[in-house]
PDB file of N, CA and C in Angstrom:
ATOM      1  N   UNK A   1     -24.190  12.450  -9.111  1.00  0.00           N
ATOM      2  CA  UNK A   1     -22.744  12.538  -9.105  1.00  0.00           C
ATOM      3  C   UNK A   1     -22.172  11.457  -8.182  1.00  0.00           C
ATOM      4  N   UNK A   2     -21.360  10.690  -8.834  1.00  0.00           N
ATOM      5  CA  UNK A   2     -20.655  10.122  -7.878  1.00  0.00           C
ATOM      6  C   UNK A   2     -19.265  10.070  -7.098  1.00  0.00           C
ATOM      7  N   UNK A   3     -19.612   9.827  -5.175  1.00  0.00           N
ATOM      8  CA  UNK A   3     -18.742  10.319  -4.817  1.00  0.00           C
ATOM      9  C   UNK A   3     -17.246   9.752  -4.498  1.00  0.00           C
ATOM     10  N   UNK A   4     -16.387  10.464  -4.809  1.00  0.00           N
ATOM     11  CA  UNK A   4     -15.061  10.360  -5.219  1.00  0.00           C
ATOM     12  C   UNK A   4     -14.121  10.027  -3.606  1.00  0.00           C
ATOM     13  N   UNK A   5     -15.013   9.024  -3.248  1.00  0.00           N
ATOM     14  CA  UNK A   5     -14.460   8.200  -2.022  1.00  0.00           C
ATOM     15  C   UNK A   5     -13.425   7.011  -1.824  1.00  0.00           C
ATOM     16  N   UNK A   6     -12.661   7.030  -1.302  1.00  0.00           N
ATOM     17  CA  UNK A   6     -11.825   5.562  -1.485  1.00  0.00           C
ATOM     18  C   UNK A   6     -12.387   5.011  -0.217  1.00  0.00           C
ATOM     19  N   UNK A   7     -12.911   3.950  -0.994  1.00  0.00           N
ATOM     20  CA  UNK A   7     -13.312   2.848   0.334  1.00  0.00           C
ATOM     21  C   UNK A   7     -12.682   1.742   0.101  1.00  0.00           C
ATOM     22  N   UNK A   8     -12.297   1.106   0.945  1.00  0.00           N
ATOM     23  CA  UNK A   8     -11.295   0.013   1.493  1.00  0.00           C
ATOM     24  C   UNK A   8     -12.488  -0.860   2.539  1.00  0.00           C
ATOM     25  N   UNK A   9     -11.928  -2.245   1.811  1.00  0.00           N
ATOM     26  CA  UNK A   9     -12.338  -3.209   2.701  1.00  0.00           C
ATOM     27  C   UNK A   9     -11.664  -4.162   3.276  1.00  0.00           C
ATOM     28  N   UNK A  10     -11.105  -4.486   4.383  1.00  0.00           N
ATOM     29  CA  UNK A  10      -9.906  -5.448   4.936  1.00  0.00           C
ATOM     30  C   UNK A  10     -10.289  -6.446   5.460  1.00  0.00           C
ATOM     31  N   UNK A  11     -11.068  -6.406   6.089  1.00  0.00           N
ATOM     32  CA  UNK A  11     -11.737  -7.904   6.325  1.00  0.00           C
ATOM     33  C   UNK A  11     -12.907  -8.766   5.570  1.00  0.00           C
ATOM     34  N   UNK A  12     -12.811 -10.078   5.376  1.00  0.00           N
ATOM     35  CA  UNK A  12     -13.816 -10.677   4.985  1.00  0.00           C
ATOM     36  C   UNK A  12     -13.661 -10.753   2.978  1.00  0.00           C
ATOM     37  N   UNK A  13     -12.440 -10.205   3.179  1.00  0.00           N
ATOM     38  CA  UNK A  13     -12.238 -10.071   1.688  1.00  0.00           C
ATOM     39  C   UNK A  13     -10.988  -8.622   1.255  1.00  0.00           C
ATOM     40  N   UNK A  14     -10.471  -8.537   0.110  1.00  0.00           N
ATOM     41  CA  UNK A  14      -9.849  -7.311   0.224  1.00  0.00           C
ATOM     42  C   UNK A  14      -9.844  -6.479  -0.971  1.00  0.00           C
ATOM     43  N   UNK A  15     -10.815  -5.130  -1.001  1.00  0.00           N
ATOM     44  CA  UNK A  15     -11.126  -5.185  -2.058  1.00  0.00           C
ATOM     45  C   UNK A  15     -11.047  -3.112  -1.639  1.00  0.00           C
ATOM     46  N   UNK A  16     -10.936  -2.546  -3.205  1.00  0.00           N
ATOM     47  CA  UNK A  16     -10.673  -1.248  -2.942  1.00  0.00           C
ATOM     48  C   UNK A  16     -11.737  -0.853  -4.010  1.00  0.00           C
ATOM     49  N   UNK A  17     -12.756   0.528  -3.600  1.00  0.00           N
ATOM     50  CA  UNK A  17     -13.200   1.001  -4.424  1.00  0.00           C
ATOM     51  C   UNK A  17     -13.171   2.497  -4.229  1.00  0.00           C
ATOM     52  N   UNK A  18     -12.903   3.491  -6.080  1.00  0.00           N
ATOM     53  CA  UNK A  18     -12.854   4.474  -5.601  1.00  0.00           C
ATOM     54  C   UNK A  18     -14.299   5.002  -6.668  1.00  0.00           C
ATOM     55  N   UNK A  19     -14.676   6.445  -6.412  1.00  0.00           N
ATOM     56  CA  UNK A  19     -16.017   6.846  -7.438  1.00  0.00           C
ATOM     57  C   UNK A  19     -17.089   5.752  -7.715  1.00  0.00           C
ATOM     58  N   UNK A  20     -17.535   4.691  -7.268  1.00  0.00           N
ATOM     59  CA  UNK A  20     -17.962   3.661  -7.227  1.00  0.00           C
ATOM     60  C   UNK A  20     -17.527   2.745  -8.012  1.00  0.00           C
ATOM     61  N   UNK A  21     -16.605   2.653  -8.389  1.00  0.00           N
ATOM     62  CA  UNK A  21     -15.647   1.804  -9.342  1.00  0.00           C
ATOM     63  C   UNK A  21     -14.497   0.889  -8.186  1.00  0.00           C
ATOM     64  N   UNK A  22     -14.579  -0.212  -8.586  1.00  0.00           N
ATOM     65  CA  UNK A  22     -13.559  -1.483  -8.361  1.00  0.00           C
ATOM     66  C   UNK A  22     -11.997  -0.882  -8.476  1.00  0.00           C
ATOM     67  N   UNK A  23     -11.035  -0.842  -7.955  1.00  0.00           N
ATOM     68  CA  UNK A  23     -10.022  -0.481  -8.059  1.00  0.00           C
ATOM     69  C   UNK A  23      -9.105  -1.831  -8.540  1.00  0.00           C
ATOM     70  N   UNK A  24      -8.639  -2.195  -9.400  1.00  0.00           N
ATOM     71  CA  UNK A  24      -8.521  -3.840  -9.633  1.00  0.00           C
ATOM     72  C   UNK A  24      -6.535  -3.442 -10.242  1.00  0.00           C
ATOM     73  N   UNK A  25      -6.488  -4.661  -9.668  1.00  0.00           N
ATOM     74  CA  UNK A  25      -4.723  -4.733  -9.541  1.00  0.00           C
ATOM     75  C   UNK A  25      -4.100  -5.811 -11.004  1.00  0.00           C
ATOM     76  N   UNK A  26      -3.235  -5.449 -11.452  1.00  0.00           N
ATOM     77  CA  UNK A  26      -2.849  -5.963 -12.677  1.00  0.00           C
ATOM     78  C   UNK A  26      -2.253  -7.517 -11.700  1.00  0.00           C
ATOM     79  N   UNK A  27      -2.017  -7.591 -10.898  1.00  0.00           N
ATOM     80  CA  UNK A  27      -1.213  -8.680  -9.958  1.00  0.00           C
ATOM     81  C   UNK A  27      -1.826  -9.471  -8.505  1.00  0.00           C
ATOM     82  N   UNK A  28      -1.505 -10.425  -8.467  1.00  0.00           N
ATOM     83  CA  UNK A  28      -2.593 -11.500  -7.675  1.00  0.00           C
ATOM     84  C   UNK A  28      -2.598 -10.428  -6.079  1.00  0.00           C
ATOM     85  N   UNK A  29      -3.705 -11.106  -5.237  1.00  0.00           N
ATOM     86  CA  UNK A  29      -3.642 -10.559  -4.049  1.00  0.00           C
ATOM     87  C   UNK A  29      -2.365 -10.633  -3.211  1.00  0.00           C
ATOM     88  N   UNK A  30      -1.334 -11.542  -3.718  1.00  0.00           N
ATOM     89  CA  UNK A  30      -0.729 -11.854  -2.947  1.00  0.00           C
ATOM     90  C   UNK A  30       0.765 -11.532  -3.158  1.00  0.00           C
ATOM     91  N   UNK A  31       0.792 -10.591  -4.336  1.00  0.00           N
ATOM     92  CA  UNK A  31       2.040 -10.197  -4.614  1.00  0.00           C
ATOM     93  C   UNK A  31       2.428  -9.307  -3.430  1.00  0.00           C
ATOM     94  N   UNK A  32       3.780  -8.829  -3.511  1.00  0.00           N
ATOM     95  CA  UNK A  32       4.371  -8.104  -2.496  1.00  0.00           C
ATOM     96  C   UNK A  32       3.927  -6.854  -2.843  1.00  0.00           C
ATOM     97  N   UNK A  33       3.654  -5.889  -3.468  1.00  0.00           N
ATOM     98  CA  UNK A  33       3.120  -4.766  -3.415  1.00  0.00           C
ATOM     99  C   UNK A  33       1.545  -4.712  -2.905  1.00  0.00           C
ATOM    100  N   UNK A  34       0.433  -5.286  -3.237  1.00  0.00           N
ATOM    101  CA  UNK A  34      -0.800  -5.678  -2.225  1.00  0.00           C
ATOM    102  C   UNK A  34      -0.579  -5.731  -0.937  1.00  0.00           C
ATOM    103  N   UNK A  35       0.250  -6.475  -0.431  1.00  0.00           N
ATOM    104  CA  UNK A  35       0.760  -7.016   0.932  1.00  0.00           C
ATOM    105  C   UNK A  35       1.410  -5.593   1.526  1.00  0.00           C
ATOM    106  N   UNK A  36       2.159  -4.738   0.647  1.00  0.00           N
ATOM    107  CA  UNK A  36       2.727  -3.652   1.353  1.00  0.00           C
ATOM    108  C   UNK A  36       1.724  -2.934   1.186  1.00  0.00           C
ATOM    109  N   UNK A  37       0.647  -2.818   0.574  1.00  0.00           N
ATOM    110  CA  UNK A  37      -0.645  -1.673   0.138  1.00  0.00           C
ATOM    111  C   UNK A  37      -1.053  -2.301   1.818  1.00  0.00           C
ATOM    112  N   UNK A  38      -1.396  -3.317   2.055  1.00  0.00           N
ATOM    113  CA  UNK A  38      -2.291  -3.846   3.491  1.00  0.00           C
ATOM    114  C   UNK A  38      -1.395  -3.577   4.386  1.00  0.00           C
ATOM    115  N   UNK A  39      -0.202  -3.339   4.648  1.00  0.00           N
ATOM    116  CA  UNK A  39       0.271  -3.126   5.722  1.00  0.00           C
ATOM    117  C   UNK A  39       0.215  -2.260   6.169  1.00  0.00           C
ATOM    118  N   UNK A  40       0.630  -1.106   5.163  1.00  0.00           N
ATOM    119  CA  UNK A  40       0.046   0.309   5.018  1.00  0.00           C
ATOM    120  C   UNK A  40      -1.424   0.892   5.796  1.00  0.00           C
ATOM    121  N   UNK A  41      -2.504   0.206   4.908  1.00  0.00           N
ATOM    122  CA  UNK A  41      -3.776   0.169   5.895  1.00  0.00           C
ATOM    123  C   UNK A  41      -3.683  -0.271   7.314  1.00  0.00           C
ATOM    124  N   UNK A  42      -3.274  -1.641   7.947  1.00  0.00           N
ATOM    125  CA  UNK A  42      -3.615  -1.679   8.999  1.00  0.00           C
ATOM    126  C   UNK A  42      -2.725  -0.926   9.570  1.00  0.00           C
ATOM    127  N   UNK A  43      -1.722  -0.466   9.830  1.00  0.00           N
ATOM    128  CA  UNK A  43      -1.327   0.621  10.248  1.00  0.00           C
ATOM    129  C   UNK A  43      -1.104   1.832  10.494  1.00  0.00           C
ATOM    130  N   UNK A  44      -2.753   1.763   9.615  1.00  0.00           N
ATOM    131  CA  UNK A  44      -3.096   3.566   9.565  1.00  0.00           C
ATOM    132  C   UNK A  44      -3.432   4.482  10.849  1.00  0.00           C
ATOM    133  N   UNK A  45      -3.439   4.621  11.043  1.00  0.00           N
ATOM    134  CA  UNK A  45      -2.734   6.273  10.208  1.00  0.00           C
ATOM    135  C   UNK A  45      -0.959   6.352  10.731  1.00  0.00           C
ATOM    136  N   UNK A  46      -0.740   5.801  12.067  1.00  0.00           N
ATOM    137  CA  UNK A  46       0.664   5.894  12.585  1.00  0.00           C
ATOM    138  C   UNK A  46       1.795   5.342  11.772  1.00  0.00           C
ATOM    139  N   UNK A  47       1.288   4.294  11.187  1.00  0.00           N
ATOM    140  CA  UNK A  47       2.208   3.930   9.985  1.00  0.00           C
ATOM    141  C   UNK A  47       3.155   2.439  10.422  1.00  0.00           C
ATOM    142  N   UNK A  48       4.094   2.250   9.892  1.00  0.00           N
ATOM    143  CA  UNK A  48       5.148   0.663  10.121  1.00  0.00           C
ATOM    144  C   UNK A  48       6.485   1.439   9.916  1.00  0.00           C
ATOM    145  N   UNK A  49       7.270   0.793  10.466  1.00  0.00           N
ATOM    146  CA  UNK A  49       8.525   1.072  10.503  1.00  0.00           C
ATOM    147  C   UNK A  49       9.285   0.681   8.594  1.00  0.00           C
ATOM    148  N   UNK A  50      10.082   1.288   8.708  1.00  0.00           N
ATOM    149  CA  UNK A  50      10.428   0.383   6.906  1.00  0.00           C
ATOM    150  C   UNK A  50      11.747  -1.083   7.215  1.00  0.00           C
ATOM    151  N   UNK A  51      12.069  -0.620   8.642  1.00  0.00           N
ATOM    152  CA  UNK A  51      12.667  -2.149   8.631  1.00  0.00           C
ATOM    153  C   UNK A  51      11.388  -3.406   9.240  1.00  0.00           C
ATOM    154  N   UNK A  52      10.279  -3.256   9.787  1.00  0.00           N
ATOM    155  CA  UNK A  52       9.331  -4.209   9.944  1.00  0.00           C
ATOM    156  C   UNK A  52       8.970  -4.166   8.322  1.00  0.00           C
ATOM    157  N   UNK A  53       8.778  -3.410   7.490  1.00  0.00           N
ATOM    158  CA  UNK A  53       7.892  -4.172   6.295  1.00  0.00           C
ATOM    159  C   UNK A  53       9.570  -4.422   5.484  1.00  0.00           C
ATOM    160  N   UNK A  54      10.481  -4.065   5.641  1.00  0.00           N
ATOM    161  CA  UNK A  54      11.674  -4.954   4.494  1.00  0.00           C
ATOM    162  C   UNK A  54      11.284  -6.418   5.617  1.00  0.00           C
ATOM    163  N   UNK A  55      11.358  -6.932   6.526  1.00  0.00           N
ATOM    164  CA  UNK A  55      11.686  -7.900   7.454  1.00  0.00           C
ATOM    165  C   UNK A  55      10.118  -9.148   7.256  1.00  0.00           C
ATOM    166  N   UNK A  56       9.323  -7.976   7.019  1.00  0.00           N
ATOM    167  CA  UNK A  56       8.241  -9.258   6.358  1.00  0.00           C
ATOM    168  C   UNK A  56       8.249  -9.221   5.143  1.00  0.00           C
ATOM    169  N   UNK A  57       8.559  -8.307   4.242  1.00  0.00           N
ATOM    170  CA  UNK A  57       8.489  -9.062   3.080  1.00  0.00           C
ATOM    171  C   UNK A  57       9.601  -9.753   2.144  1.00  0.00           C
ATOM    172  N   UNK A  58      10.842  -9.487   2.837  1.00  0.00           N
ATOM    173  CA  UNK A  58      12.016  -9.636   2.717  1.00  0.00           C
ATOM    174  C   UNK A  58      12.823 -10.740   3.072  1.00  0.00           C
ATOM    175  N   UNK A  59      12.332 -10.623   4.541  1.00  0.00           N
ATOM    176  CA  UNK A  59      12.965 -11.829   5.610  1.00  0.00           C
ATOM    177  C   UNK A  59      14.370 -11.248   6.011  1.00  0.00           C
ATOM    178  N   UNK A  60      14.790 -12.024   7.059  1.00  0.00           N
ATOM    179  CA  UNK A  60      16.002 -11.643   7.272  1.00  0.00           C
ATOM    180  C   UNK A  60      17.081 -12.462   7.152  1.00  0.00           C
ATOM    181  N   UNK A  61      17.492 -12.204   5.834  1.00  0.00           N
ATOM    182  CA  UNK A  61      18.704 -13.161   5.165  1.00  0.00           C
ATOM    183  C   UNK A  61      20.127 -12.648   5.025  1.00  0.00           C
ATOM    184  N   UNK A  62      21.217 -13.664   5.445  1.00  0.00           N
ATOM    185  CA  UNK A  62      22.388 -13.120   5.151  1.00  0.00           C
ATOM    186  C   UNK A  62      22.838 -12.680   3.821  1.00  0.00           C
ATOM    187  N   UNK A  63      21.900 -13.339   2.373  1.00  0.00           N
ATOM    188  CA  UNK A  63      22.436 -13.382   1.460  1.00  0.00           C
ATOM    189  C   UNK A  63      21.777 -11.343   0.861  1.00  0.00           C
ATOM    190  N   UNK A  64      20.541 -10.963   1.780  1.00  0.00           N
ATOM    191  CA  UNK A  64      20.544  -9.996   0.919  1.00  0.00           C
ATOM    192  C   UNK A  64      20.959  -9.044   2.041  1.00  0.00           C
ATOM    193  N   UNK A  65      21.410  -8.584   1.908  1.00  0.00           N
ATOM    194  CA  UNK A  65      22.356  -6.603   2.900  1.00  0.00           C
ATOM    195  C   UNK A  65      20.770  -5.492   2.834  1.00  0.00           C
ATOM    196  N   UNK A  66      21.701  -4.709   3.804  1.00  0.00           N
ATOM    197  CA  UNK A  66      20.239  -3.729   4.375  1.00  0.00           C
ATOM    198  C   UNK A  66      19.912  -2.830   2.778  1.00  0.00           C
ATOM    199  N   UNK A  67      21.027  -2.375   1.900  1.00  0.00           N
ATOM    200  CA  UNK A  67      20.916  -1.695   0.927  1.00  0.00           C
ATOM    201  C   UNK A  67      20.432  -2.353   0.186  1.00  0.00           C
ATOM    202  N   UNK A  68      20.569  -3.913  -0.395  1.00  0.00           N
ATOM    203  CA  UNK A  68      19.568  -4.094  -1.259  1.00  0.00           C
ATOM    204  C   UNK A  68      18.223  -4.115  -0.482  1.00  0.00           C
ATOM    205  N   UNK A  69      17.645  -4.540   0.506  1.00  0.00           N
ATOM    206  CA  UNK A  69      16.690  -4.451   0.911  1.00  0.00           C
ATOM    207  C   UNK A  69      15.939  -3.041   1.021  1.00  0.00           C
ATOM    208  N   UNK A  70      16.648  -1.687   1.400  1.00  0.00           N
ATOM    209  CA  UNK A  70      16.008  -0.855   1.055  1.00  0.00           C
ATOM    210  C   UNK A  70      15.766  -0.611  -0.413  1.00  0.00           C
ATOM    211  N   UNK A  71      16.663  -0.689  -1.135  1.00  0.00           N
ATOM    212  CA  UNK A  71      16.421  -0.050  -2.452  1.00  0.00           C
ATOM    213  C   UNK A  71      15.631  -1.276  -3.184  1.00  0.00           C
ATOM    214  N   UNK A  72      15.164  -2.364  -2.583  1.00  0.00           N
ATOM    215  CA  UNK A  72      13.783  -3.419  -3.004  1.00  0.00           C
ATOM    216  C   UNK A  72      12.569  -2.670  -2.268  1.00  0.00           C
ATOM    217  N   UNK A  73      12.426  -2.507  -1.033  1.00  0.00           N
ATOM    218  CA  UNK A  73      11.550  -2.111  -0.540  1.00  0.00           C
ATOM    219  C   UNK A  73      11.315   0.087  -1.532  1.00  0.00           C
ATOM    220  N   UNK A  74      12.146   0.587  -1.863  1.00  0.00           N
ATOM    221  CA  UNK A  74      11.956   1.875  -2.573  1.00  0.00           C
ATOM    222  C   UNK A  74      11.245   1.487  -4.136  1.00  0.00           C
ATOM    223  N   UNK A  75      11.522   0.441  -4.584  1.00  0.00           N
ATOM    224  CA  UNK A  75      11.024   0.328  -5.856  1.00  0.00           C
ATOM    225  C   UNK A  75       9.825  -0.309  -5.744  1.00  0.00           C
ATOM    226  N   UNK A  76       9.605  -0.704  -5.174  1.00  0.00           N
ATOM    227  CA  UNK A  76       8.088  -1.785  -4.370  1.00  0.00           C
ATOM    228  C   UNK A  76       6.990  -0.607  -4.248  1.00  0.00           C
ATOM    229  N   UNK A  77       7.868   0.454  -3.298  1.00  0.00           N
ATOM    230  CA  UNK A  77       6.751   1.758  -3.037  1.00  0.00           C
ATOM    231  C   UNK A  77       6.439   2.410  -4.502  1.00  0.00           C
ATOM    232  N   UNK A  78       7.608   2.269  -5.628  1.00  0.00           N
ATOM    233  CA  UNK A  78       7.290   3.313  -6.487  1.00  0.00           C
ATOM    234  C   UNK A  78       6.360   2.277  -7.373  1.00  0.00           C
ATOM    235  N   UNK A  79       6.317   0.940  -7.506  1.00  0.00           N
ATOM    236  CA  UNK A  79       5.404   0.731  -8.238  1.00  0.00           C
ATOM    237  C   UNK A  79       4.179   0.512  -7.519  1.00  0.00           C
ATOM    238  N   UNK A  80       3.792   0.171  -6.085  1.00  0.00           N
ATOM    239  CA  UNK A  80       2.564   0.030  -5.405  1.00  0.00           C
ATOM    240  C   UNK A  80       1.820   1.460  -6.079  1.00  0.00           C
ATOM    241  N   UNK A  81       2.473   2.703  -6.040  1.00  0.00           N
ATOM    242  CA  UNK A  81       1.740   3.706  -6.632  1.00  0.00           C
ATOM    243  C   UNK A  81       1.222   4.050  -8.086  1.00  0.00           C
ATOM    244  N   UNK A  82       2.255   3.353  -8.698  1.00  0.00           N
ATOM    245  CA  UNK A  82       1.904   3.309 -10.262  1.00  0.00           C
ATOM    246  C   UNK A  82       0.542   2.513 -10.314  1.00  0.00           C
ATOM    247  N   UNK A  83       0.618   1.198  -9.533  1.00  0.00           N
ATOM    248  CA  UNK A  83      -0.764   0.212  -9.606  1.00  0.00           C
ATOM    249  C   UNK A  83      -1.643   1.046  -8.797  1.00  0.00           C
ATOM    250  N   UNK A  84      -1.602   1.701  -8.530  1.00  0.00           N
ATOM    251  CA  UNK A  84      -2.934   2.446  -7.416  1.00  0.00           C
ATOM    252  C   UNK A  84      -3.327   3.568  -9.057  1.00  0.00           C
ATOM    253  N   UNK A  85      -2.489   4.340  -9.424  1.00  0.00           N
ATOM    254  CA  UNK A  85      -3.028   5.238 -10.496  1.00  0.00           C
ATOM    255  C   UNK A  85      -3.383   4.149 -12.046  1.00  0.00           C
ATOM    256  N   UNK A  86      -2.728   3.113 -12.341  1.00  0.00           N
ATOM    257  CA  UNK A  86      -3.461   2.634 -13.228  1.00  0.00           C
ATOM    258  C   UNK A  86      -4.333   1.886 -12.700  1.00  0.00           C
ATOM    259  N   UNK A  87      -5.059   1.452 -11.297  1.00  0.00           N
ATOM    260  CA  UNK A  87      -6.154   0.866 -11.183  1.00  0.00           C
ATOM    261  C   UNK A  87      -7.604   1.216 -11.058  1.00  0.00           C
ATOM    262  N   UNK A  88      -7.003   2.989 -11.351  1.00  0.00           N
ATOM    263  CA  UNK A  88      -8.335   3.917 -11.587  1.00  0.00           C
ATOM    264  C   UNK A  88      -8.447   4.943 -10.555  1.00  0.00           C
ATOM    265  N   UNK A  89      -7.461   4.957  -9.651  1.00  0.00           N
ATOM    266  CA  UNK A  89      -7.240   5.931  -8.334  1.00  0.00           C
ATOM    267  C   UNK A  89      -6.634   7.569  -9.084  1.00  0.00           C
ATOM    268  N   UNK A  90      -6.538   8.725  -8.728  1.00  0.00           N
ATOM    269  CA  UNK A  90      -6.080   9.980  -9.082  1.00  0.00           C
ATOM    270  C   UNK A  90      -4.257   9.754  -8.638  1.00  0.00           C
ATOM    271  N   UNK A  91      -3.279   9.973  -9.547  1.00  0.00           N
ATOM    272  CA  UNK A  91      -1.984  10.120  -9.331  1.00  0.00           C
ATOM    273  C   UNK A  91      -1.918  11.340  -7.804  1.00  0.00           C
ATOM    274  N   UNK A  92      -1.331  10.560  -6.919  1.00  0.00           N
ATOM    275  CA  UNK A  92      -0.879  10.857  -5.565  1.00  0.00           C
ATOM    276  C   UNK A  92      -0.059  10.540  -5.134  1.00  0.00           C
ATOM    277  N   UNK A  93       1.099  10.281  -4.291  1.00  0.00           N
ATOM    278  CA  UNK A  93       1.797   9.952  -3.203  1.00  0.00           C
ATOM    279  C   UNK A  93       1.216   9.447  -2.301  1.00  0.00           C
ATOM    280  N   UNK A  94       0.851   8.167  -2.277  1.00  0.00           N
ATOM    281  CA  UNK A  94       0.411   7.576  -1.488  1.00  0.00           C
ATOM    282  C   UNK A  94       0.982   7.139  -0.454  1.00  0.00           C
ATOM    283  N   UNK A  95       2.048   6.862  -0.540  1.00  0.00           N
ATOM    284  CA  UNK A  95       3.015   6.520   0.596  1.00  0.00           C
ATOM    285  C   UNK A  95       4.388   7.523   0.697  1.00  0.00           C
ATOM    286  N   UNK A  96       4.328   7.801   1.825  1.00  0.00           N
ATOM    287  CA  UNK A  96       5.158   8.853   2.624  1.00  0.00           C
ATOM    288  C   UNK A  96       5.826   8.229   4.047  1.00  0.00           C
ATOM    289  N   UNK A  97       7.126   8.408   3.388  1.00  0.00           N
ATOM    290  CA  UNK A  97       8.259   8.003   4.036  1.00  0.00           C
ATOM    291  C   UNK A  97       8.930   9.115   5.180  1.00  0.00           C
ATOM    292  N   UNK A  98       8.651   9.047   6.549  1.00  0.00           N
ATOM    293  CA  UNK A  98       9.506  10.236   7.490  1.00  0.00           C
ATOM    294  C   UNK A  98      10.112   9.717   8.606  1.00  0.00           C
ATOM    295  N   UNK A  99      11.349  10.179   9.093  1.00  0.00           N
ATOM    296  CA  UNK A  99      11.843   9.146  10.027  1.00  0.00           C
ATOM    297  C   UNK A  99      11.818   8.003   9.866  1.00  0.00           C
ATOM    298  N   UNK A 100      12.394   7.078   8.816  1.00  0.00           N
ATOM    299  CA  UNK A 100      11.847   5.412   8.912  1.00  0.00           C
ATOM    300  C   UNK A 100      11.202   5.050   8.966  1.00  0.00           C
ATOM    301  N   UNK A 101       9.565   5.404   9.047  1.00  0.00           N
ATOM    302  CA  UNK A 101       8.303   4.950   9.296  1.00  0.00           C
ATOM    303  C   UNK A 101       7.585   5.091   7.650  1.00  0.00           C
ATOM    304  N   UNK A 102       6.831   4.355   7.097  1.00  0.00           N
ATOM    305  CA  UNK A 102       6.252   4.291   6.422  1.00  0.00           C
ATOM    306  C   UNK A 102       4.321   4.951   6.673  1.00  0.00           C
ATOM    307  N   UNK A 103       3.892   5.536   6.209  1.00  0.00           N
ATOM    308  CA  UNK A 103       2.530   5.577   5.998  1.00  0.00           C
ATOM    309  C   UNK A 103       1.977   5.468   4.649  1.00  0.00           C
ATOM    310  N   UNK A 104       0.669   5.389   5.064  1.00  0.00           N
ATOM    311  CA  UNK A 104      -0.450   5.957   4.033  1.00  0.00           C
ATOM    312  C   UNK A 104      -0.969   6.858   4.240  1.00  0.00           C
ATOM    313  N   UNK A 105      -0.967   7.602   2.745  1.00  0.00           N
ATOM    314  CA  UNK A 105      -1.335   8.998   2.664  1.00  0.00           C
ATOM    315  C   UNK A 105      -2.042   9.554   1.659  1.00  0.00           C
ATOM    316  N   UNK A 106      -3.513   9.930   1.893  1.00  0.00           N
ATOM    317  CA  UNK A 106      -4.094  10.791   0.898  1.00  0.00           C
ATOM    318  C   UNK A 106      -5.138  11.634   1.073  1.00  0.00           C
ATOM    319  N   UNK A 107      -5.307  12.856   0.099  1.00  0.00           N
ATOM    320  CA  UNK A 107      -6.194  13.478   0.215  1.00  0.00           C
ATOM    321  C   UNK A 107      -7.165  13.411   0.190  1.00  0.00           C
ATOM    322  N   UNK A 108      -7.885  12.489  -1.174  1.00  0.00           N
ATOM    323  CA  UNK A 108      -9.669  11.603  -1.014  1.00  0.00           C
ATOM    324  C   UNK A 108      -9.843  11.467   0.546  1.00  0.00           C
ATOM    325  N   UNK A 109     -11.027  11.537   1.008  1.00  0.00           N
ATOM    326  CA  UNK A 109     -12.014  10.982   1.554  1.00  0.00           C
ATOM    327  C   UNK A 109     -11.819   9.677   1.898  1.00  0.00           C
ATOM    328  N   UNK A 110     -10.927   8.631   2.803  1.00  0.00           N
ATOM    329  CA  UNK A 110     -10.779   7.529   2.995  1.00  0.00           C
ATOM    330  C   UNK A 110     -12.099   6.809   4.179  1.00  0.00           C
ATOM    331  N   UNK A 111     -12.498   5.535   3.745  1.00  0.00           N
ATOM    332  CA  UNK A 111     -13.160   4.988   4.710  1.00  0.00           C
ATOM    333  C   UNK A 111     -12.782   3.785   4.794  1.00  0.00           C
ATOM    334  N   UNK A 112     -12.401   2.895   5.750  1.00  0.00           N
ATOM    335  CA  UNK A 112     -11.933   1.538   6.364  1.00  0.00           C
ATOM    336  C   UNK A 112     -13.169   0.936   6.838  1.00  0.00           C
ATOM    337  N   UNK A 113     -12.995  -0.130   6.014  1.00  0.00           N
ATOM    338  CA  UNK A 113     -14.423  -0.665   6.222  1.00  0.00           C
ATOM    339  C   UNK A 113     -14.258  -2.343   6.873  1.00  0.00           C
ATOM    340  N   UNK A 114     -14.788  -3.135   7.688  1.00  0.00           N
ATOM    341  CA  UNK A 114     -14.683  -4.516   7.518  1.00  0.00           C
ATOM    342  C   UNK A 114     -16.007  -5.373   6.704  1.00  0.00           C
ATOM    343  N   UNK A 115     -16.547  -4.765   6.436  1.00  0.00           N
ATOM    344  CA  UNK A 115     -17.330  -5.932   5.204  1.00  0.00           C
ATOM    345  C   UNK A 115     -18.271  -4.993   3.937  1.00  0.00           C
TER     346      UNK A 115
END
């Protein structure tokens, strides 16, 4: 049987596997939802503020206002999760929003790995 672990690797490469399967992203490493999936991780378990991740992935521009920036950064979260369940992961809430802080969140068995 195989076990139904999410392992994460952040250094030396960045790569997610869950049940011994590749977790593989329809979109380059470097899109903004990956980047918010990694921020997520290194800030596990305490989490990021949601104005530090609008402010890196966003920047801080006069031309866009705090409301579009949240409601970019809300649709970012709702599809980072859609790509986590079509990349072979179990439909979850992965990210949980309280007080302004962003985390990662799940029930699997998580392990943080560097290589």
């Amino acid at each position: 049987m195989i076990e139904r672990e999410l392992r994460i690797q952040m250094f030396g490469g960045f790569s997610i596997r869950y049940g011994g399967q590749t977790v593989s992203f329809n979109k380059t490493e470097s899109s903004k939802s990956i980047r918010l999936l990694q921020m997520l991780l290194l800030s596990f378990p305490m989490g990021i503020s949601k104005s530090e991740i609008m402010d890196t992935l966003y920047g801080c521009s006069e031309k866009t206002d705090a409301v579009s920036r949240n409601r970019n950064l809300n649709n970012l979260i709702y599809r980072l999760k859609r790509q986590l369940a079509a990349g072979g992961l179990p439909m979850q809430n992965y990210v949980e929003i309280a007080g302004g802080i962003c985390r990662f969140k799940t029930d699997l068995p998580l392990r943080l790995g560097c290589s």
